[in-house]
PDB file of N, CA and C in Angstrom:
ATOM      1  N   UNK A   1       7.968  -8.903  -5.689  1.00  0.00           N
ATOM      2  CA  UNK A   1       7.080  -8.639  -4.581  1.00  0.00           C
ATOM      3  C   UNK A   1       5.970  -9.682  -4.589  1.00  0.00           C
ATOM      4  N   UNK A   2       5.261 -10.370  -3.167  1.00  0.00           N
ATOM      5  CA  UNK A   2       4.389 -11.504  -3.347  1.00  0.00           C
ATOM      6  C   UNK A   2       3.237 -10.221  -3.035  1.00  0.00           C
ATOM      7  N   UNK A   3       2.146 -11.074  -3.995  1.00  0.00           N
ATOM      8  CA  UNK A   3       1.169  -9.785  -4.149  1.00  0.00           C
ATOM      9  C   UNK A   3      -0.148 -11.159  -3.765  1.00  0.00           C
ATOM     10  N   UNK A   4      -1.397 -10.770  -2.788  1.00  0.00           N
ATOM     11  CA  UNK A   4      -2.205 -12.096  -3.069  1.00  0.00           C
ATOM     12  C   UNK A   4      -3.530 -10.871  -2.481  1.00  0.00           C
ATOM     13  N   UNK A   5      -4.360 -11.437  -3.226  1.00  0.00           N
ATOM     14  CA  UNK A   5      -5.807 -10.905  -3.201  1.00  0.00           C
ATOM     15  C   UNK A   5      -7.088 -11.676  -3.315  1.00  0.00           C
ATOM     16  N   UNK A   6      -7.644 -11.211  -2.319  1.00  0.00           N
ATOM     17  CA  UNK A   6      -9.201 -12.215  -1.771  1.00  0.00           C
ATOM     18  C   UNK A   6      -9.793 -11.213  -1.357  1.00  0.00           C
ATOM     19  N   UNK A   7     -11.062 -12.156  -1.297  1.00  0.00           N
ATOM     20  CA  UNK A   7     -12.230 -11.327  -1.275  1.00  0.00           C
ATOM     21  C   UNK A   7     -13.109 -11.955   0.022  1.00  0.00           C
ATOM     22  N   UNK A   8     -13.732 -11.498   0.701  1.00  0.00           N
ATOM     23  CA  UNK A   8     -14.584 -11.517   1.927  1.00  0.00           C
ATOM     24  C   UNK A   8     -16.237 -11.334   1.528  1.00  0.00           C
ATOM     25  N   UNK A   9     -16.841 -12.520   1.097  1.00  0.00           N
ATOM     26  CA  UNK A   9     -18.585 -12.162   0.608  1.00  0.00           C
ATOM     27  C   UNK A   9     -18.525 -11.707  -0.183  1.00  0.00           C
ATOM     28  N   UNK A  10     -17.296 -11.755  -1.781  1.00  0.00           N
ATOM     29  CA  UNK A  10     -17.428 -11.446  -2.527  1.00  0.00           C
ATOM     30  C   UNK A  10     -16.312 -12.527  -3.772  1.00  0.00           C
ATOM     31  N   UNK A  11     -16.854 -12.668  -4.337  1.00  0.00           N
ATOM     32  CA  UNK A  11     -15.701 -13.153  -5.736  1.00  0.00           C
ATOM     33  C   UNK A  11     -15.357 -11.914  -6.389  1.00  0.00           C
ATOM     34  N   UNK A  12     -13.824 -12.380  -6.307  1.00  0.00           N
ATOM     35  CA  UNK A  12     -12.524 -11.977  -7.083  1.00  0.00           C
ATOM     36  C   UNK A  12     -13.115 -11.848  -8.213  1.00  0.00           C
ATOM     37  N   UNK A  13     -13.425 -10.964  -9.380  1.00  0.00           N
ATOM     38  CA  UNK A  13     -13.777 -11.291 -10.518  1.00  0.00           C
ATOM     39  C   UNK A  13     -12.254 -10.402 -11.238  1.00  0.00           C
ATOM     40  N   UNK A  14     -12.093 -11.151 -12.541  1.00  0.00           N
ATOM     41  CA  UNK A  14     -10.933 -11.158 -13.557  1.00  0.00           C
ATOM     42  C   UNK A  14     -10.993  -9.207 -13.310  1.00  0.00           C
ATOM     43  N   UNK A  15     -11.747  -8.478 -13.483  1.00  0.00           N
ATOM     44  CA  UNK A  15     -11.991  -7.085 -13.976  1.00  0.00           C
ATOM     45  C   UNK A  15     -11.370  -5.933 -12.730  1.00  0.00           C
ATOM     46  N   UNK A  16     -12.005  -6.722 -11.350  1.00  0.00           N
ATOM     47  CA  UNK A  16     -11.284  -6.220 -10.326  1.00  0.00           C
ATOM     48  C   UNK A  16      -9.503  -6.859  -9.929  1.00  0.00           C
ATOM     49  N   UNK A  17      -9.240  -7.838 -10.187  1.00  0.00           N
ATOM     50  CA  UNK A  17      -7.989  -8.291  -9.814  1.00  0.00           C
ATOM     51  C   UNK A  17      -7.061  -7.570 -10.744  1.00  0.00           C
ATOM     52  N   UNK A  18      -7.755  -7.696 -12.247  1.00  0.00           N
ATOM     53  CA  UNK A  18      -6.729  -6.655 -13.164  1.00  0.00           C
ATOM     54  C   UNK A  18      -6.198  -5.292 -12.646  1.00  0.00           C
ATOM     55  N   UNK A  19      -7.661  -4.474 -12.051  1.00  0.00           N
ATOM     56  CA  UNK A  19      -7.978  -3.095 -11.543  1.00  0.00           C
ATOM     57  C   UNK A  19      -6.936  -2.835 -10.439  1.00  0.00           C
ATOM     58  N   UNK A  20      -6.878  -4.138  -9.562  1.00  0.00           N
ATOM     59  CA  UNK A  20      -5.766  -3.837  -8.607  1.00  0.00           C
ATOM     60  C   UNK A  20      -4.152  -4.123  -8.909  1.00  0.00           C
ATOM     61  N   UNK A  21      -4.259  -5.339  -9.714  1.00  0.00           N
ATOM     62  CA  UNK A  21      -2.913  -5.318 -10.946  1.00  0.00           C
ATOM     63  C   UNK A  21      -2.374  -4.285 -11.050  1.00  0.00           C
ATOM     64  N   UNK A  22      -3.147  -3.415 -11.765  1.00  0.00           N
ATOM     65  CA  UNK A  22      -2.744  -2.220 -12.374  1.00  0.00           C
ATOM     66  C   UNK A  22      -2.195  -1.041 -11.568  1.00  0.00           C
ATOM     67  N   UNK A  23      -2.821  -1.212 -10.038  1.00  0.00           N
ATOM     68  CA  UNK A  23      -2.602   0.106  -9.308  1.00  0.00           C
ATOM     69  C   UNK A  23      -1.504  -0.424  -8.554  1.00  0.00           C
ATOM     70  N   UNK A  24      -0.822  -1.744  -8.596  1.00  0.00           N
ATOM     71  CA  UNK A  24       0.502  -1.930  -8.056  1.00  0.00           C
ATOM     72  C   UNK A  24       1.652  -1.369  -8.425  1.00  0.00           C
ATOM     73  N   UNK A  25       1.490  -1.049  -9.961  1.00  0.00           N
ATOM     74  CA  UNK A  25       2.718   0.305 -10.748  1.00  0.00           C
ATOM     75  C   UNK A  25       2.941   1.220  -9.729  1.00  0.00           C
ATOM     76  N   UNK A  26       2.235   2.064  -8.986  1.00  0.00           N
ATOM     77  CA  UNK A  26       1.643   3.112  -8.266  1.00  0.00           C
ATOM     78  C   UNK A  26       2.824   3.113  -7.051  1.00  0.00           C
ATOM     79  N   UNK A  27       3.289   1.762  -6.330  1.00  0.00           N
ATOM     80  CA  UNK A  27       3.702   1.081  -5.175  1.00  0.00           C
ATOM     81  C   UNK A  27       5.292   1.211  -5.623  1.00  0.00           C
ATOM     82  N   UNK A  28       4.944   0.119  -6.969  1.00  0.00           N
ATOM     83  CA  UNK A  28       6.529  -0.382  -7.156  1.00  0.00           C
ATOM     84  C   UNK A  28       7.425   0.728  -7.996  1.00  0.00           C
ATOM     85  N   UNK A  29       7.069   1.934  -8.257  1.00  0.00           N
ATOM     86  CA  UNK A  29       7.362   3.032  -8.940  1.00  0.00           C
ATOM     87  C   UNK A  29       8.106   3.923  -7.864  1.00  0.00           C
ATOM     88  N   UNK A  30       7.696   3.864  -6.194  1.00  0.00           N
ATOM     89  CA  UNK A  30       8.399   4.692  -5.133  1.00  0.00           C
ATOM     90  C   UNK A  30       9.521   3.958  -4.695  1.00  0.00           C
ATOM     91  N   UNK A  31       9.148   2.236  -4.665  1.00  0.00           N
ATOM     92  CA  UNK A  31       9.696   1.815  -3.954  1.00  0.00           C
ATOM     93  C   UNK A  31      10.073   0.375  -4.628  1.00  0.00           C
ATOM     94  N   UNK A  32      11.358   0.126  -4.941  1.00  0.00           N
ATOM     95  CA  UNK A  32      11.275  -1.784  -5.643  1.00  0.00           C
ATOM     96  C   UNK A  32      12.265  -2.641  -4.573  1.00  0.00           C
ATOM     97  N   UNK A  33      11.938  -2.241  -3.528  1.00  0.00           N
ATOM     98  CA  UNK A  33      12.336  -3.115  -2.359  1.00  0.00           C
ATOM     99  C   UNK A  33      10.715  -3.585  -1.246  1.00  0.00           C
ATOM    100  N   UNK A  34      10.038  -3.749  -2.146  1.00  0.00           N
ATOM    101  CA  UNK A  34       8.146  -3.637  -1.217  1.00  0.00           C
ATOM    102  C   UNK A  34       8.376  -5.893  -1.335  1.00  0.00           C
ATOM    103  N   UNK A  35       8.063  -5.945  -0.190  1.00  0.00           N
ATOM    104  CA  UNK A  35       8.114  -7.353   0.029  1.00  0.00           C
ATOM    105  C   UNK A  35       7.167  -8.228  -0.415  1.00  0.00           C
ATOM    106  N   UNK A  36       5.680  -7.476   0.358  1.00  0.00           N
ATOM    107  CA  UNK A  36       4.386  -8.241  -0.431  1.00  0.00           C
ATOM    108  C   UNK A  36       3.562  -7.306   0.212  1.00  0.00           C
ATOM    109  N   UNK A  37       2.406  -7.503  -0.717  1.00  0.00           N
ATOM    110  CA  UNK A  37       1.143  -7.215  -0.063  1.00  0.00           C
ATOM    111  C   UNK A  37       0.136  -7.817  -0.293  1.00  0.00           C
ATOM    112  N   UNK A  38      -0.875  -7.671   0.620  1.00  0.00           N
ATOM    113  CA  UNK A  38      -2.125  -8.214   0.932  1.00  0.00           C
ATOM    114  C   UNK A  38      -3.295  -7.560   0.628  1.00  0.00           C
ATOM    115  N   UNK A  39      -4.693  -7.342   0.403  1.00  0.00           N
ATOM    116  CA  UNK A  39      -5.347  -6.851   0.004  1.00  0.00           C
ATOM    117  C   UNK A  39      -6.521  -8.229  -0.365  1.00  0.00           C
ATOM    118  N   UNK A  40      -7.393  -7.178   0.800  1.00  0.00           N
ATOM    119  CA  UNK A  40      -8.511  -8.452   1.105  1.00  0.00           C
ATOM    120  C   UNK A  40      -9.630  -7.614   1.087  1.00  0.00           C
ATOM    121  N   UNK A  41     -10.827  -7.764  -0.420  1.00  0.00           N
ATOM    122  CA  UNK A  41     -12.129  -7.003  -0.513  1.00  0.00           C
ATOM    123  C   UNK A  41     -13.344  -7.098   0.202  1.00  0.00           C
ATOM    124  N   UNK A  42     -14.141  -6.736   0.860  1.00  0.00           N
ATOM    125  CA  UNK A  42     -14.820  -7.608   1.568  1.00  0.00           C
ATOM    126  C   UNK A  42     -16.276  -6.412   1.357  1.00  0.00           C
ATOM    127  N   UNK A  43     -17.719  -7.102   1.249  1.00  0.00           N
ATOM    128  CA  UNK A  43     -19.022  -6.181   1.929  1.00  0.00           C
ATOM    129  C   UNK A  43     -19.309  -6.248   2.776  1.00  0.00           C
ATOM    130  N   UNK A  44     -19.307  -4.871   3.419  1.00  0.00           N
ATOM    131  CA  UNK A  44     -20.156  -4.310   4.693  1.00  0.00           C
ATOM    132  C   UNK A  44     -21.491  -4.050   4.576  1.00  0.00           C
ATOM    133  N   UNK A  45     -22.605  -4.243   4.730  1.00  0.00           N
ATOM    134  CA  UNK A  45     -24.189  -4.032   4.103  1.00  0.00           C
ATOM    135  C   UNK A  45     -23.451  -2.841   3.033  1.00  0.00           C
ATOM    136  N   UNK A  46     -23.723  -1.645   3.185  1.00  0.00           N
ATOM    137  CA  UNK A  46     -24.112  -0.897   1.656  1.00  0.00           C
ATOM    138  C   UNK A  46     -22.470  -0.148   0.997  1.00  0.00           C
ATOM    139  N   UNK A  47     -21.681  -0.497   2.010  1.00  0.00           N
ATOM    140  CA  UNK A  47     -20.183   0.080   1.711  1.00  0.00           C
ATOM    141  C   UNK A  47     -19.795  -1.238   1.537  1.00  0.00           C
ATOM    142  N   UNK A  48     -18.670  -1.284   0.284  1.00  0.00           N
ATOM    143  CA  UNK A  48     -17.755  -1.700   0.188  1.00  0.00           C
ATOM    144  C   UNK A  48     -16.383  -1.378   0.292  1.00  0.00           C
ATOM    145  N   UNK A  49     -15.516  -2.754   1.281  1.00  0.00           N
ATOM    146  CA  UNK A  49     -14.185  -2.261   1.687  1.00  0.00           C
ATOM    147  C   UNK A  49     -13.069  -2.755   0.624  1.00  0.00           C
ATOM    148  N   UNK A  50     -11.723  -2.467   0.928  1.00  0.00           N
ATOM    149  CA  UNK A  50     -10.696  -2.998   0.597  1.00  0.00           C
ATOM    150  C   UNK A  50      -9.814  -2.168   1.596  1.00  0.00           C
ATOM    151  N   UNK A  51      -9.031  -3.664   1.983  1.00  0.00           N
ATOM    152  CA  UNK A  51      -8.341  -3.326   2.938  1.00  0.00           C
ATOM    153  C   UNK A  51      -6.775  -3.821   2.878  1.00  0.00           C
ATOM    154  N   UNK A  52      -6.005  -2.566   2.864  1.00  0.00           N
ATOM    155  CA  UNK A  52      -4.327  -3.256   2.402  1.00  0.00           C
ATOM    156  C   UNK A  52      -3.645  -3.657   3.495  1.00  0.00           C
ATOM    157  N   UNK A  53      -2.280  -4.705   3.349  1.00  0.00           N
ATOM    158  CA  UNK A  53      -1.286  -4.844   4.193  1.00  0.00           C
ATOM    159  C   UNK A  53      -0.019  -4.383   3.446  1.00  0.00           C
ATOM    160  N   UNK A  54       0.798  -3.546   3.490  1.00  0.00           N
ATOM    161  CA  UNK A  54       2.082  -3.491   2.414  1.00  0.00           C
ATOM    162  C   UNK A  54       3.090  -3.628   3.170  1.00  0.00           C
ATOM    163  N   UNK A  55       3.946  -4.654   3.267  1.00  0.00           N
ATOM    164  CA  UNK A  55       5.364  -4.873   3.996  1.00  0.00           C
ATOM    165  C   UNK A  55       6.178  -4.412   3.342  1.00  0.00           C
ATOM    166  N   UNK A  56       7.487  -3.699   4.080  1.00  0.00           N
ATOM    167  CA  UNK A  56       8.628  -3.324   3.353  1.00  0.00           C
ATOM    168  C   UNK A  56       9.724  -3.538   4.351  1.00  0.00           C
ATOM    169  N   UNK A  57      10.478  -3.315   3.505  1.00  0.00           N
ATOM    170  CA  UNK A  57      12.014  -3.344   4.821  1.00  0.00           C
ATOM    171  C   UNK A  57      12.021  -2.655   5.957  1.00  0.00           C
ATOM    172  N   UNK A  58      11.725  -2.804   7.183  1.00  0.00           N
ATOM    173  CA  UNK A  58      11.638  -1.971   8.079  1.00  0.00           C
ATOM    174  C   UNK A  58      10.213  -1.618   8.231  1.00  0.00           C
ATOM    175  N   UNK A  59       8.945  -2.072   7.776  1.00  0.00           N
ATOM    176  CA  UNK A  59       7.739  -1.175   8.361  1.00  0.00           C
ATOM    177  C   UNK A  59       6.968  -2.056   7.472  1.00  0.00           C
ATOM    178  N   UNK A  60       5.858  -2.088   8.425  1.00  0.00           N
ATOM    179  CA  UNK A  60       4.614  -2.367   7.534  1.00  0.00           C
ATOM    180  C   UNK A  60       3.311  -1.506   7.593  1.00  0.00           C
ATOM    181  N   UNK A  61       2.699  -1.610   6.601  1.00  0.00           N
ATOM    182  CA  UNK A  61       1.579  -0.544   6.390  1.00  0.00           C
ATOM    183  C   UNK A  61       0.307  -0.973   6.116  1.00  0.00           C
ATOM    184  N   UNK A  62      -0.781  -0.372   6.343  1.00  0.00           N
ATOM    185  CA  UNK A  62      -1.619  -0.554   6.692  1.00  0.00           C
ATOM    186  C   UNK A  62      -3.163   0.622   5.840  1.00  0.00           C
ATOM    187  N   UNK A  63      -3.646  -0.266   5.363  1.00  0.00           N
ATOM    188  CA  UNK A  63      -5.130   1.362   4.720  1.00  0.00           C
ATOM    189  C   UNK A  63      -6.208   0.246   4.807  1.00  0.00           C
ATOM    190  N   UNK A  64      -7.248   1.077   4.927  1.00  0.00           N
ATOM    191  CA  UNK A  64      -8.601   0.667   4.408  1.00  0.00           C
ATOM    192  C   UNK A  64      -9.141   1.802   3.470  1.00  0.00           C
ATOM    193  N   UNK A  65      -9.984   1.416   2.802  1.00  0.00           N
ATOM    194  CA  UNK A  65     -10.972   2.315   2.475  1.00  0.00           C
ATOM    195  C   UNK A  65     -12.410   1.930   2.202  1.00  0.00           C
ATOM    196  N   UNK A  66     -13.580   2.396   2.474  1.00  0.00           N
ATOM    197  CA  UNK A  66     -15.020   1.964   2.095  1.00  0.00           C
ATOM    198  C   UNK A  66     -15.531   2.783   1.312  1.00  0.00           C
ATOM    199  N   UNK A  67     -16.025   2.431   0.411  1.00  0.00           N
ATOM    200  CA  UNK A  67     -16.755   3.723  -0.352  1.00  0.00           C
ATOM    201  C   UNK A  67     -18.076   2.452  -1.078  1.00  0.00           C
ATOM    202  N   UNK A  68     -19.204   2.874  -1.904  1.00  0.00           N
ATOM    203  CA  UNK A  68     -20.165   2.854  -2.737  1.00  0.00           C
ATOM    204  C   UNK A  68     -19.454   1.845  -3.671  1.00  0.00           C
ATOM    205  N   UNK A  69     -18.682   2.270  -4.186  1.00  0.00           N
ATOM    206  CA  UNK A  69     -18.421   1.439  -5.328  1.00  0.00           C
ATOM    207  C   UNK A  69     -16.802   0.633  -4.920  1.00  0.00           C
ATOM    208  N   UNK A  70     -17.020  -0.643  -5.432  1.00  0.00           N
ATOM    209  CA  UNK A  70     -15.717  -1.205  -5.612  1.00  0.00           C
ATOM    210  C   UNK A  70     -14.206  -0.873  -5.776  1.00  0.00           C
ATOM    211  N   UNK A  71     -14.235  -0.347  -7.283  1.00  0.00           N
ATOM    212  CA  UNK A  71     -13.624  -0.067  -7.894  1.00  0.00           C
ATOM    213  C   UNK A  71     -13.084   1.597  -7.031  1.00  0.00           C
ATOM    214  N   UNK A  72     -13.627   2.159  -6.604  1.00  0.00           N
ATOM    215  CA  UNK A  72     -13.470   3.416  -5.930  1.00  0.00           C
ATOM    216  C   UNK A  72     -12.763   3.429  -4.408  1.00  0.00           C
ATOM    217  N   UNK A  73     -13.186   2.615  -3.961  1.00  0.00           N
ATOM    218  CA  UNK A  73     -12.572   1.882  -2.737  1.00  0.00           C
ATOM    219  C   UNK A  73     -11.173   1.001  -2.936  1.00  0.00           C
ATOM    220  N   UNK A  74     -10.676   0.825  -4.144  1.00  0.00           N
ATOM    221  CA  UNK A  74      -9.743   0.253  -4.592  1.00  0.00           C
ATOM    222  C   UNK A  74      -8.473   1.530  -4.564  1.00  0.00           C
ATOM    223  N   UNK A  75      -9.237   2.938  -5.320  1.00  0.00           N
ATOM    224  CA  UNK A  75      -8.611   3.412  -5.517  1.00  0.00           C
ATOM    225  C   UNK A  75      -8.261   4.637  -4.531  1.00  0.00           C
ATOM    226  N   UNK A  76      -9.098   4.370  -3.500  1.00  0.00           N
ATOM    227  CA  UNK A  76      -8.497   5.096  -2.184  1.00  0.00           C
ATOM    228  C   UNK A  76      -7.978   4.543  -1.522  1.00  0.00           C
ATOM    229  N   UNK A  77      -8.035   3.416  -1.569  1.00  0.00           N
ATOM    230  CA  UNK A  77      -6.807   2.113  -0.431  1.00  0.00           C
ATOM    231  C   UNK A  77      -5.847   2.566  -1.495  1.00  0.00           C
ATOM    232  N   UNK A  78      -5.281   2.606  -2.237  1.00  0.00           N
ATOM    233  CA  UNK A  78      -3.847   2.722  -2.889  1.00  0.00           C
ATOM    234  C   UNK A  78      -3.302   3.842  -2.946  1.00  0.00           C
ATOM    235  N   UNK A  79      -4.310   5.166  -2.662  1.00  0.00           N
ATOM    236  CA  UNK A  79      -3.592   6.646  -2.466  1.00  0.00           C
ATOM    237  C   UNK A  79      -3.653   6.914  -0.937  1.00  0.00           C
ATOM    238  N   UNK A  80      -4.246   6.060  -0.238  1.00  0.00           N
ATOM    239  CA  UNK A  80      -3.494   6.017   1.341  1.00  0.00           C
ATOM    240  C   UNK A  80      -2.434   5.511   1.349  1.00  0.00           C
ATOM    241  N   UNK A  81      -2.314   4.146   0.637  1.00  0.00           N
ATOM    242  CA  UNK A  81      -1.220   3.397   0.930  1.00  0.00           C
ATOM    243  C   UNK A  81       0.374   4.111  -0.004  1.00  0.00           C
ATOM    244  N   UNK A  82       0.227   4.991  -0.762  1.00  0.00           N
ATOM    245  CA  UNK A  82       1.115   5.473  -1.437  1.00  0.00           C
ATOM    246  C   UNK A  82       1.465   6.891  -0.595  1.00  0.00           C
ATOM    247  N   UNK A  83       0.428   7.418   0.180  1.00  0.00           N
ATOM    248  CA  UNK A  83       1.129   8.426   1.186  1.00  0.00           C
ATOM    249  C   UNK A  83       1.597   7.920   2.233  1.00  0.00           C
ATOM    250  N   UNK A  84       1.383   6.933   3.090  1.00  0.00           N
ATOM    251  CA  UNK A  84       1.875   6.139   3.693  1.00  0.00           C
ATOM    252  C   UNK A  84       3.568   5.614   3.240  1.00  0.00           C
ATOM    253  N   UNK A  85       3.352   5.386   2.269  1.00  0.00           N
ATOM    254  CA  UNK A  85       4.931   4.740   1.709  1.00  0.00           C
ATOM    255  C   UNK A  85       5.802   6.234   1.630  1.00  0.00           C
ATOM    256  N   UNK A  86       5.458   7.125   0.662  1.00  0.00           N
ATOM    257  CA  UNK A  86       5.576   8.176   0.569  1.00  0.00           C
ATOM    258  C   UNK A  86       6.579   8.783   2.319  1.00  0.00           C
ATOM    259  N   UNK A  87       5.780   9.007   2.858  1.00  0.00           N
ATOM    260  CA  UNK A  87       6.283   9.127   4.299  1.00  0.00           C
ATOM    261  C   UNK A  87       6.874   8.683   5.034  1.00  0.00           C
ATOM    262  N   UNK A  88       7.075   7.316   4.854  1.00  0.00           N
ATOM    263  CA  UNK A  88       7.457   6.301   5.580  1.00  0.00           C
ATOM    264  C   UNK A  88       9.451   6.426   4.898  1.00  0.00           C
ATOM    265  N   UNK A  89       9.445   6.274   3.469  1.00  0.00           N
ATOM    266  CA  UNK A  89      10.122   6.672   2.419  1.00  0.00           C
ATOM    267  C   UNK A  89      11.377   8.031   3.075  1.00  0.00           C
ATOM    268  N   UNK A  90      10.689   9.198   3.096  1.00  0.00           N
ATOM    269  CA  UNK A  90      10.538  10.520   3.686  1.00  0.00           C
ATOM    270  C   UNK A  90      11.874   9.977   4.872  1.00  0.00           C
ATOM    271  N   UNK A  91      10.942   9.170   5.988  1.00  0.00           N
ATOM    272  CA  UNK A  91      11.746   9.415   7.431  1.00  0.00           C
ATOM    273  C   UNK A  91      12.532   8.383   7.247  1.00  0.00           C
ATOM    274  N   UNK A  92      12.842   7.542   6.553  1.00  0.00           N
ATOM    275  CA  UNK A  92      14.191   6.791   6.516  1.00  0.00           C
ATOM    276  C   UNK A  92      15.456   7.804   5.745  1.00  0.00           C
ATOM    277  N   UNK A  93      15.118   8.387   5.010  1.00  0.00           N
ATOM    278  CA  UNK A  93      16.274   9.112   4.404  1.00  0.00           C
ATOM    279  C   UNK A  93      16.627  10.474   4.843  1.00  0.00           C
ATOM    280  N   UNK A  94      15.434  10.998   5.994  1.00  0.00           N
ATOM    281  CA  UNK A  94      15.575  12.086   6.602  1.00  0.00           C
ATOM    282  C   UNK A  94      16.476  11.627   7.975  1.00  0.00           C
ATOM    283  N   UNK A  95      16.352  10.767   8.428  1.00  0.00           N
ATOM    284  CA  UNK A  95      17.187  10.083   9.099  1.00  0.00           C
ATOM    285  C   UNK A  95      18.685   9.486   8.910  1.00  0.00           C
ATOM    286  N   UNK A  96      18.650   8.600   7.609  1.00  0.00           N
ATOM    287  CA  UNK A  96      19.933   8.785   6.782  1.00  0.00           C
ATOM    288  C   UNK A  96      20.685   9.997   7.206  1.00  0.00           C
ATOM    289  N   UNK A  97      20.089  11.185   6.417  1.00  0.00           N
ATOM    290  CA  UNK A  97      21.104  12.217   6.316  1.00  0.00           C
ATOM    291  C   UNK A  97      21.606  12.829   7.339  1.00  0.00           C
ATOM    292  N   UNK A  98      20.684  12.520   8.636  1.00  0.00           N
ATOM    293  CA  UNK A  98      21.212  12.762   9.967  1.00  0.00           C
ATOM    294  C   UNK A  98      22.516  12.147  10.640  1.00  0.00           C
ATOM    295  N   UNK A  99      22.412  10.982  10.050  1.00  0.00           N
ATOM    296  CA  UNK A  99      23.532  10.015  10.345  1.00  0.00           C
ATOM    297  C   UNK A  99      24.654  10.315   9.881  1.00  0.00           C
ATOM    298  N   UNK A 100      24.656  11.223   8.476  1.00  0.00           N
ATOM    299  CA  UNK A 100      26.292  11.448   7.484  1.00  0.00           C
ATOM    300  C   UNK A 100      26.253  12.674   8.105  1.00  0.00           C
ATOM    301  N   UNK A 101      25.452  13.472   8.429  1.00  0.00           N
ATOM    302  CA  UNK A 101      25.916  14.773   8.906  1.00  0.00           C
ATOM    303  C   UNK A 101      26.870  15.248  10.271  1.00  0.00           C
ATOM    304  N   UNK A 102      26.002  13.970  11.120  1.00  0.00           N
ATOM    305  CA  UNK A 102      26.636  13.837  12.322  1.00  0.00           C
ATOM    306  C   UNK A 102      28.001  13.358  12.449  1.00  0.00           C
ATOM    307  N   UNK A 103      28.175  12.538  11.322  1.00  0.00           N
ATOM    308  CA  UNK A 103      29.419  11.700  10.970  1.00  0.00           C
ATOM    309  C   UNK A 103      30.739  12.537  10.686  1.00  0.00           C
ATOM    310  N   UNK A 104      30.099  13.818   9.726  1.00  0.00           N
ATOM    311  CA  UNK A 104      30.847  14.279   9.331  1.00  0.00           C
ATOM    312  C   UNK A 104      31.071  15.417  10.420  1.00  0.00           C
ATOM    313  N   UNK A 105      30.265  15.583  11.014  1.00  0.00           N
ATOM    314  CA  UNK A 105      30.468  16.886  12.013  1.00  0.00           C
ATOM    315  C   UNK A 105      31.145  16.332  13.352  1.00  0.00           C
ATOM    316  N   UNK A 106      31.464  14.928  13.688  1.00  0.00           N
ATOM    317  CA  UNK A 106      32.129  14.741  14.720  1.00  0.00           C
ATOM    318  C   UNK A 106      33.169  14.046  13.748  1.00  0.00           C
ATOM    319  N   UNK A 107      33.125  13.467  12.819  1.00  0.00           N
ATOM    320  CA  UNK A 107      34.300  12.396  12.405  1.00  0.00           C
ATOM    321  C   UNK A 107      35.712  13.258  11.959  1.00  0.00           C
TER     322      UNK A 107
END
């Protein structure tokens, strides 16, 4: 998966890039067909954002989150973006099974 991360009025520091490192397990644990993602940190006067792009086969996705702290805003962009996948996940195979059922009920 191509993974690239920047920052908007802010430097990348080693502590946060690890932080988001780490919460990519989170992604590639539902799904190991995820193409790339994007994830660009940026300050708003007293909120800080992070804001995801996650491409996959068929769909791309989309979170923000702002919160107080960095690191906290990191970790609500990645539990949007994991219900998002989550769901997304959901209606491809709920769909699937529509397809063998039908198959089998007319074939």
């Amino acid at each position: 998966m191509q993974f690239q991360l920047s920052g908007q009025q802010i430097e990348v520091t080693p502590a946060l890039r690890d932080h988001v490192e780490a919460k990519l397990d989170r992604l590639t644990r539902l799904d190991d067909r995820l193409l790339g993602l994007n994830v660009v940190l940026s300050l708003d006067k007293l909120q800080q954002r992070a804001d995801g792009t996650l491409k996959t086969s068929g769909a791309t996705l989309h979170a923000e989150a702002a919160e107080a702290d960095m690191y906290a805003s990191i970790d609500t962009l990645f539990d949007k973006l994991v219900s998002q996948l989550r769901r997304h996940r959901e209606k491809i195979s709920d769909k699937h099974q529509k397809e063998v059922r039908e198959e089998r009920q007319y074939g």
